[in-house]
Protein backbone atom coordinates (compact mmCIF):
# COMPACT_ATOMS: atom_id res chain seq x y z
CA UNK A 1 7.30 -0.78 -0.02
CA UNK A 2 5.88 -4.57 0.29
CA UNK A 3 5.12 -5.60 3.30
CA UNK A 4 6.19 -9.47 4.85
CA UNK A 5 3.91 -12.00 4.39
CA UNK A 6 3.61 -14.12 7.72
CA UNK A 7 0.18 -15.78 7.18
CA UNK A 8 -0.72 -15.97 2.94
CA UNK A 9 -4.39 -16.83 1.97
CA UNK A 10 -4.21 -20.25 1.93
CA UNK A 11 -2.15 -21.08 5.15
CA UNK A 12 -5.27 -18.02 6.51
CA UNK A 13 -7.83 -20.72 5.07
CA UNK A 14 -6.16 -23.44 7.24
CA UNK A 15 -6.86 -21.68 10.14
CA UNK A 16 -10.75 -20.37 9.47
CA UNK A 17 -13.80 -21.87 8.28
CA UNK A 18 -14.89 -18.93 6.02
CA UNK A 19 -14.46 -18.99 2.30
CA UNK A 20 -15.42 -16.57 -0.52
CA UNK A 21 -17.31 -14.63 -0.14
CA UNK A 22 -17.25 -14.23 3.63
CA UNK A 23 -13.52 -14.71 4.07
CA UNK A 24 -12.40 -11.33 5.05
CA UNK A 25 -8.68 -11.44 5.87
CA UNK A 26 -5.88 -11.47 2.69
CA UNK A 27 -2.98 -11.76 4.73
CA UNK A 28 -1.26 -11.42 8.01
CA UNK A 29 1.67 -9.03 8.52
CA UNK A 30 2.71 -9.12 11.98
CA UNK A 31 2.29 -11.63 14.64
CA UNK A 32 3.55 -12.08 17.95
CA UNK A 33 2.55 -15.62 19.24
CA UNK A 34 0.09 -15.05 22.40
CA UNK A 35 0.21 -11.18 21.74
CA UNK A 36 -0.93 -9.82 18.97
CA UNK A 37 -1.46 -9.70 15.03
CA UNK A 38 -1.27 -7.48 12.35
CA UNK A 39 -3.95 -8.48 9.26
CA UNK A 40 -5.25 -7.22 5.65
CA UNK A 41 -8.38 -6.73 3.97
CA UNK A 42 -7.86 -5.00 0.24
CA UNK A 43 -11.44 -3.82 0.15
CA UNK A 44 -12.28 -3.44 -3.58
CA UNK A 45 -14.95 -2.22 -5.91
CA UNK A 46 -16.22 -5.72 -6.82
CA UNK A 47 -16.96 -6.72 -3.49
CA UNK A 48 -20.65 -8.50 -3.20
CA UNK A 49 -22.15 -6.30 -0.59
CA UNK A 50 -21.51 -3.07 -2.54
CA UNK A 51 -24.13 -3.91 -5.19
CA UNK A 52 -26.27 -3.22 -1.88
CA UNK A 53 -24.44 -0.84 0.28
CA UNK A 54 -24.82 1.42 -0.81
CA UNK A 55 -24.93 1.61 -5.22
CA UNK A 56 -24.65 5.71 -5.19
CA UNK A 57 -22.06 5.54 -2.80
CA UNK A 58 -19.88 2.21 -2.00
CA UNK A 59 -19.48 1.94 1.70
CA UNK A 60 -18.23 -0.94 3.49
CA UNK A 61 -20.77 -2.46 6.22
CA UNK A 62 -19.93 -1.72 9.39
CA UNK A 63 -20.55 -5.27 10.72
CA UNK A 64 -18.48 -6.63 7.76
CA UNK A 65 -15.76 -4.61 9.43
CA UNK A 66 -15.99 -6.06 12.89
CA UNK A 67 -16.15 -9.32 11.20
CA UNK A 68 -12.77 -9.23 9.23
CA UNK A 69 -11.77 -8.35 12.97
CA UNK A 70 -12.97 -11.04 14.60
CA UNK A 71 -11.21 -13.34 11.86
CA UNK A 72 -7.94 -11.60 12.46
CA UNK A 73 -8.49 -12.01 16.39
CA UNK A 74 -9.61 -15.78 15.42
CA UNK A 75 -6.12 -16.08 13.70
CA UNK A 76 -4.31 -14.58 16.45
CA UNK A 77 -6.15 -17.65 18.82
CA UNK A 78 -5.41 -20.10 16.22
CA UNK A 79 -1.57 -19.33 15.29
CA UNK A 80 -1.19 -18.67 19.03
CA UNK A 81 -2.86 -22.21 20.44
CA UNK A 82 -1.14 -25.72 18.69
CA UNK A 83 -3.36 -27.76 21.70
CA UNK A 84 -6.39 -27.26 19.32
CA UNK A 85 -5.59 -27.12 15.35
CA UNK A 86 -9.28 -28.40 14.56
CA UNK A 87 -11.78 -26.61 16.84
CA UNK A 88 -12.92 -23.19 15.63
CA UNK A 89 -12.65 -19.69 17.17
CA UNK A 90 -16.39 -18.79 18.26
CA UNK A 91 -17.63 -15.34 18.73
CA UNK A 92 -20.10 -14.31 21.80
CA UNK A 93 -19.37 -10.83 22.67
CA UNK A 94 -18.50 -7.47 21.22
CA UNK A 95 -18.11 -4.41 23.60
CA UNK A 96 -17.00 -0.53 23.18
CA UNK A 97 -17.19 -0.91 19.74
CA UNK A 98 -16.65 2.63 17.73
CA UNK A 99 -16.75 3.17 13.78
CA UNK A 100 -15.00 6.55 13.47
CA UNK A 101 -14.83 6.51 9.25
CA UNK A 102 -16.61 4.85 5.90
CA UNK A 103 -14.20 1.92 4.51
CA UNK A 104 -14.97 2.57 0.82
CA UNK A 105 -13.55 0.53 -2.21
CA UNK A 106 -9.65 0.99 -2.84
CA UNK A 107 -8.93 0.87 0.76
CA UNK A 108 -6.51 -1.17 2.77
CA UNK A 109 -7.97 -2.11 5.84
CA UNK A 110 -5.29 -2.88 8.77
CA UNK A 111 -6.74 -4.42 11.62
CA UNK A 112 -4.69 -5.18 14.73
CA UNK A 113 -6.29 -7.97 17.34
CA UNK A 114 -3.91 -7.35 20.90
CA UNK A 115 -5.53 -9.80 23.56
CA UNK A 116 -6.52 -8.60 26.68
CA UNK A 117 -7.07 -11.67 28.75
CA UNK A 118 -6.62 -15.29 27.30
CA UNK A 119 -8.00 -17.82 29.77
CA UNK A 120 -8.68 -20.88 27.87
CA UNK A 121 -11.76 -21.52 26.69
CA UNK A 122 -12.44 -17.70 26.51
CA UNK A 123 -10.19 -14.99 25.22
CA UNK A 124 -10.62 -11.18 24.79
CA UNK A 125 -9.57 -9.24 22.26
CA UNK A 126 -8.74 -5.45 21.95
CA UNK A 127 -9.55 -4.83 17.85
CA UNK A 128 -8.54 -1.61 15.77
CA UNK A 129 -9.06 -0.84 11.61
CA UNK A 130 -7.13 1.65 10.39
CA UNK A 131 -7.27 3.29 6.60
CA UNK A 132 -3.87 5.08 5.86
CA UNK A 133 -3.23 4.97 9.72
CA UNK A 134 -6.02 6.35 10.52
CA UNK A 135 -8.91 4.76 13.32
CA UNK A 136 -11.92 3.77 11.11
CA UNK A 137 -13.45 1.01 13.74
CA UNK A 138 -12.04 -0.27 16.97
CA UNK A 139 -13.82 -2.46 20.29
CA UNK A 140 -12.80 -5.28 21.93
CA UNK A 141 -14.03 -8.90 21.26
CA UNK A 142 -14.33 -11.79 23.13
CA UNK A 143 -14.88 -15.53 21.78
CA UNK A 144 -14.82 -19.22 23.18
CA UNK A 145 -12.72 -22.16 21.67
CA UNK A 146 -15.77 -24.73 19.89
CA UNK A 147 -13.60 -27.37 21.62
CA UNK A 148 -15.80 -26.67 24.84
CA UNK A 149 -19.04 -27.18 23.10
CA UNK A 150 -17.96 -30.79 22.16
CA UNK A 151 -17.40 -29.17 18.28
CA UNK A 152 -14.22 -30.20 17.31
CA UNK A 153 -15.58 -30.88 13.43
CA UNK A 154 -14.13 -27.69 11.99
């Protein structure tokens, strides 16, 4: 069954910096404005890092995962704040972070960013992967608006 398209690639691109190859969010399925989102990475057998990690056995990097969740807590930040449609989403802390499973080519990663506390500039995320439902990583996150560092070039 398809799922709904909220956020496509491009109108994702609007929102982030990061371009091939270290964009690492398809789509957005979900999103609840100040809440929470719903995001995909299709993680496939021609990615770039697997010609690394690892060739005999294809396994996602862990820190690639908590990066395509930082980018769908980034979104969630972005969709959820119009006061600052040029500043970027900056990361500075990851806590209780867990990888329970490998993410191996063929998956679909769904990550879900839920914040915890959003006080402008900082906001804290609560992130969880899943694979087929399942918990593959899951933390929280918490990042600063660039707007506060005087960056407002992105």
């Amino acid at each position: 069954m398809p799922q709904e398209v909220v956020f496509d690639v491009e109108q994702i691109k609007r929102m982030l910096p990061h371009r091939y190859p270290f964009l690492m969010v398809d789509k957005v399925i979900k999103f609840i404005e100040g809440d929470r989102v719903v995001a995909i990475k299709n993680v496939t057998a021609n990615e770039h890092f697997f010609e690394g990690h690892f060739p005999q056995r294809a396994v996602m990097p862990g820190v690639l995962i908590m990066e395509a969740m930082a980018q769908a807590a980034a979104i969630l930040a972005k969709a959820s704040d119009e006061d600052r449609p040029d500043s970027a989403v900056l990361l500075v802390g990851a806590d209780e972070f867990k990888w329970k499973k490998m993410v191996v080519p063929g998956d679909v990663l769904e990550i879900e960013a839920v914040f915890i506390r959003r006080r402008k500039p900082m906001q804290v995320v609560r992130v969880t992967a899943k694979v087929d439902g399942k918990i593959v990583a899951c933390g929280k996150l918490s990042a600063i608006d660039s707007a506060i560092l005087g960056d407002s070039s992105r």
